[in-house]
Structures are given as C-alpha cells and as structure tokens.
C-alpha atoms as a PDB file:
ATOM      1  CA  UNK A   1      69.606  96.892 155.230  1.00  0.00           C
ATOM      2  CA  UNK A   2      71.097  94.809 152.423  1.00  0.00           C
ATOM      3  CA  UNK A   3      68.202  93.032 150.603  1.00  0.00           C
ATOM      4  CA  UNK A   4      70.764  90.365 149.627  1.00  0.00           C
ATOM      5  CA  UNK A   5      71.887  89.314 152.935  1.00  0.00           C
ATOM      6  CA  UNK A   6      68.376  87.844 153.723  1.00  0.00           C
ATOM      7  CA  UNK A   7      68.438  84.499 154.600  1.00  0.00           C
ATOM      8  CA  UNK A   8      65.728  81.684 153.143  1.00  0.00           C
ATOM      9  CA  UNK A   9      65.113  78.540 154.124  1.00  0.00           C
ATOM     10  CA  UNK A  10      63.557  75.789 152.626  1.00  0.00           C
ATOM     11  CA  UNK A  11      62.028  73.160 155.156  1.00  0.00           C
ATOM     12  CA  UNK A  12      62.903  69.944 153.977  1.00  0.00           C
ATOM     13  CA  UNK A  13      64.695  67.213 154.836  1.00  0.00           C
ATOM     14  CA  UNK A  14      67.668  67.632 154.412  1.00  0.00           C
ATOM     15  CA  UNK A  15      66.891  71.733 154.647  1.00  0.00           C
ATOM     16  CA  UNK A  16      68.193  74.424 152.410  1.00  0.00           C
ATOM     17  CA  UNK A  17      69.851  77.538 153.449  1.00  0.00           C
ATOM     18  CA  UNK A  18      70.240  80.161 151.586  1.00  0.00           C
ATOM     19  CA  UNK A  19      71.494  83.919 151.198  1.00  0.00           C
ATOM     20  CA  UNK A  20      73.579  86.161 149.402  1.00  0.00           C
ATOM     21  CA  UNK A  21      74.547  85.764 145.631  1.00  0.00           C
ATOM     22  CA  UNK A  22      74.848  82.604 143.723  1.00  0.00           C
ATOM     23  CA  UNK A  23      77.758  81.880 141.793  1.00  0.00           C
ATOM     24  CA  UNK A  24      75.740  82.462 138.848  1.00  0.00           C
ATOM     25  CA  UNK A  25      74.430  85.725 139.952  1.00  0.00           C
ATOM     26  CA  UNK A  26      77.681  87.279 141.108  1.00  0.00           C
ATOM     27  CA  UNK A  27      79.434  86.385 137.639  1.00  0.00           C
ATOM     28  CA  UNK A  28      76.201  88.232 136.255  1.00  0.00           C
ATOM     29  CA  UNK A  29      77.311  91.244 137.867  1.00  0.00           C
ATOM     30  CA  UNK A  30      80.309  91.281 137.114  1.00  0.00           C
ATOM     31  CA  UNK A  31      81.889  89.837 140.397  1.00  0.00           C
ATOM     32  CA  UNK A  32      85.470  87.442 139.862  1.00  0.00           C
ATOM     33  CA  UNK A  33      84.441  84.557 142.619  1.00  0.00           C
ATOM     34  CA  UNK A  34      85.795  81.903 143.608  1.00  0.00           C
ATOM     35  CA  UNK A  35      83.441  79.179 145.121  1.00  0.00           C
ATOM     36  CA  UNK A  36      84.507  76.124 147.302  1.00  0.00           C
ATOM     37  CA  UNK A  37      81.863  73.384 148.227  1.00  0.00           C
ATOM     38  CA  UNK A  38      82.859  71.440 151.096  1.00  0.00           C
ATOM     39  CA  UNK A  39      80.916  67.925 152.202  1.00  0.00           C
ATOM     40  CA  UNK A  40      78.953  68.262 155.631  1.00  0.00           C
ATOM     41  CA  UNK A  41      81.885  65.688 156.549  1.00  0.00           C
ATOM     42  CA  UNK A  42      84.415  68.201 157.841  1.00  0.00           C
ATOM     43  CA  UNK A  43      81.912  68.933 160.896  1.00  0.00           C
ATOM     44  CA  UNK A  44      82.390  65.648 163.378  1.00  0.00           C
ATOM     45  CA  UNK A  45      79.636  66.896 165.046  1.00  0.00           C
ATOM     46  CA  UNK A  46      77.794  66.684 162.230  1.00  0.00           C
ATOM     47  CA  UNK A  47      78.532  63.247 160.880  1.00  0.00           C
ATOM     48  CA  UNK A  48      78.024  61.914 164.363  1.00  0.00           C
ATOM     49  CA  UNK A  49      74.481  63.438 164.716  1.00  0.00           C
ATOM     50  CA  UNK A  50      73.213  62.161 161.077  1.00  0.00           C
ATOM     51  CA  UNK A  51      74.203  58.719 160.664  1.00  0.00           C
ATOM     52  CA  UNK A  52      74.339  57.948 157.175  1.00  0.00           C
ATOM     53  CA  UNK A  53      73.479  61.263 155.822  1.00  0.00           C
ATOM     54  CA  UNK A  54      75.653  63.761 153.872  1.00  0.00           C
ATOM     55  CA  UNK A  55      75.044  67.566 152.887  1.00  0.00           C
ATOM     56  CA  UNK A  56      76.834  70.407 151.151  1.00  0.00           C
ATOM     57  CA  UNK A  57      78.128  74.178 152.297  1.00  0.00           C
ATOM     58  CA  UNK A  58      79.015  76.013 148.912  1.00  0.00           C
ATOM     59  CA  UNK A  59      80.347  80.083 149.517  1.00  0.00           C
ATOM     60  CA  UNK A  60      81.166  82.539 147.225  1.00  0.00           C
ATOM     61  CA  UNK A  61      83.880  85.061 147.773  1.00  0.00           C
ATOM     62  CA  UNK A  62      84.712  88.212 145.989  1.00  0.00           C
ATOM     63  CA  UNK A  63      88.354  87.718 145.064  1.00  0.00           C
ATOM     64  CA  UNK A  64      88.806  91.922 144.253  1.00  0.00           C
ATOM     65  CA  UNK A  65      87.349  92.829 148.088  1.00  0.00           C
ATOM     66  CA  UNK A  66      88.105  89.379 149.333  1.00  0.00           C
ATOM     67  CA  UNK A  67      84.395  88.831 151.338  1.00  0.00           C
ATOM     68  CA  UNK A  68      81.143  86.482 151.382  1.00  0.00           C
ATOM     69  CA  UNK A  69      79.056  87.563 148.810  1.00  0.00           C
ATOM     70  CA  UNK A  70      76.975  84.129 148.811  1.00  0.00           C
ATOM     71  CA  UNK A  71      76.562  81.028 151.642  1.00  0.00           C
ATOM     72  CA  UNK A  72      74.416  78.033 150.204  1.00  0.00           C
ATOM     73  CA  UNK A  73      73.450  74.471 152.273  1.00  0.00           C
ATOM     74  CA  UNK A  74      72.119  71.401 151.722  1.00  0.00           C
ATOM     75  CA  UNK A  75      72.049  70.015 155.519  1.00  0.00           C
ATOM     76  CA  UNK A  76      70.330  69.416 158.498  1.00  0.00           C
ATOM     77  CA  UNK A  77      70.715  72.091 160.521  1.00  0.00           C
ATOM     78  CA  UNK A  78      70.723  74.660 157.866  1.00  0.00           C
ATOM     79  CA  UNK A  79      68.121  76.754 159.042  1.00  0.00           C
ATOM     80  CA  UNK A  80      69.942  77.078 162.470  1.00  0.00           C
ATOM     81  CA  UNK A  81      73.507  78.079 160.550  1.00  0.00           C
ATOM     82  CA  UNK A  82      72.679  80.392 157.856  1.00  0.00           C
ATOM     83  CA  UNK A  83      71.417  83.382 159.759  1.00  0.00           C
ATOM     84  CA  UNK A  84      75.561  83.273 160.587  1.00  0.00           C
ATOM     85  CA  UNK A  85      76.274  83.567 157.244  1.00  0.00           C
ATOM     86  CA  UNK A  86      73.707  86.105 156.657  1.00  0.00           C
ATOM     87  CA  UNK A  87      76.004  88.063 159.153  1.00  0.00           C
ATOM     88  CA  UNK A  88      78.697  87.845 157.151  1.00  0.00           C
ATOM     89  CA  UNK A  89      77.218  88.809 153.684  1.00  0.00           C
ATOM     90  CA  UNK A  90      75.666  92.322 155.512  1.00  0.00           C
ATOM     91  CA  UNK A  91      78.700  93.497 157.527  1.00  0.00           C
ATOM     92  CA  UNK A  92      80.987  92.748 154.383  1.00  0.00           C
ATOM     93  CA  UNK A  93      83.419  91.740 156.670  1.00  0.00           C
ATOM     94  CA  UNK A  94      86.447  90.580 154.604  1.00  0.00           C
ATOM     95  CA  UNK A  95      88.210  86.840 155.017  1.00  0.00           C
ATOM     96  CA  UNK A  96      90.952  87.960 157.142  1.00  0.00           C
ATOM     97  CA  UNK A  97      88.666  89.249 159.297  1.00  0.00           C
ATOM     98  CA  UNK A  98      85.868  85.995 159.756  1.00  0.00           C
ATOM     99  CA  UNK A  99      88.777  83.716 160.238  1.00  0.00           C
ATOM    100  CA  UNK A 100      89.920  84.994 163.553  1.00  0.00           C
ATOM    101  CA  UNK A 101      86.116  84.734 164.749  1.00  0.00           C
ATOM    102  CA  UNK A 102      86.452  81.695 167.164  1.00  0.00           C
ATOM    103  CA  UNK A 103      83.422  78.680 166.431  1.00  0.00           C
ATOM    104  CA  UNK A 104      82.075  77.101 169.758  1.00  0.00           C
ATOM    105  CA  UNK A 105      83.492  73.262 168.966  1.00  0.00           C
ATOM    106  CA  UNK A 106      82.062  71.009 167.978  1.00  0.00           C
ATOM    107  CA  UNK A 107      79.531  72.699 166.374  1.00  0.00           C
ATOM    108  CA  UNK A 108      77.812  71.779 162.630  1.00  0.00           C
ATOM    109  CA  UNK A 109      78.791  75.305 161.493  1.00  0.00           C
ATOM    110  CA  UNK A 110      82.362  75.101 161.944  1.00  0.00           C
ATOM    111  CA  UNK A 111      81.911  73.816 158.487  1.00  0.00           C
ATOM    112  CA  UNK A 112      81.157  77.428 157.257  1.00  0.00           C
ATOM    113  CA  UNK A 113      84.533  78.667 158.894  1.00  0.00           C
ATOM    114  CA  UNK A 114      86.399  75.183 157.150  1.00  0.00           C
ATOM    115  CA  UNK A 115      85.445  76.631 153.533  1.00  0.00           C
ATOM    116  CA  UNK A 116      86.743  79.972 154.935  1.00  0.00           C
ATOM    117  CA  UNK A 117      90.314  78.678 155.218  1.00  0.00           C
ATOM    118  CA  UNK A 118      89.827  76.562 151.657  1.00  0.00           C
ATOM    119  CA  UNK A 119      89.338  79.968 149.666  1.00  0.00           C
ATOM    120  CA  UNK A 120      93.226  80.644 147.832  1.00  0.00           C
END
C-alpha cells in the first residue's frame, strides 16, 4: 500500500478531493512537475448539472517517470472522482498509459483525463 495514494475528502459544498503530492510537496522532494489546473468547464456534463457553479481539477505529473504523483478538486462531485485518481497515483501507471483508458461520456471526470492530454 502507498500511504500517499489515499484519497481525502472534505464535505463541503463545493467538496474537496484530494490525494497524492501537492505541487509543493513534490518540489520538496525533489520531484521536476509540471501541474495543469483545468476549470470544471471542460466536463459538459458538469456545467449542465451545476448551473452557475464552477470548480477546479489541478494534477501533478512527474516529468522524469512521466506519472500522477498528485490529483486535487474543488467540485461537486469530488468525492465520487478522486478514488479514480487515487488509482492512478498507486499503480504509477505512466501518461501514455491513462490516456488510452476510455471515460464513460459524459461523465464529470472526463475532466481528470482532459488535464491528462494538457500535460507537454
């Protein structure tokens, strides 16, 4: 078990997801990230559902091994999506390889898989 791929949550509203390393964190230990944030926006499903409202995904990748080391939400839903990324943080499955894992659409976490495809 990797005691940093456990997921938190904090129930409010809008919820908070949480697991892995922070940006701050990783750069701690050494790690060269790179971190996109992405707007709840890029999920239709997502902007339909919460009229008005607005969130944030933010992930951190290791650019030398090129996987998740960090998933962090600001959104509805959040406590339904994160145990996802949580996935991804313990297998240490790299980019190549979470980007041909198909998303059920529409779904709110295809946002996850969006920020996938925004790391360089």
């Amino acid at each position: 078990m990797r005691y940093n791929a456990i997921p938190s949550v904090i129930y409010t509203n809008p919820e908070v997801g949480a697991v892995g390393e922070t940006e701050a964190s990783a750069k701690a230990k050494g790690y060269d990230v790179e971190v996109v944030n992405l707007t709840m926006n890029y999920s239709g499903r997502y902007v339909a559902e919460n009229e008005g409202g607005n969130g944030i995904v933010k992930v951190i990748v290791d650019k030398k091994y090129n996987r998740v080391l960090g998933v962090h939400m600001i959104a509805n839903y959040a406590s339904e999506i994160i145990y996802g990324a949580a996935m991804m943080v313990e297998t240490e499955m790299t980019l190549d390889s979470l980007k041909e894992i198909v998303f059920p659409h529409p779904t709110v976490c295809e946002v996850i898989r969006e920020a996938l495809f925004e790391v360089k």
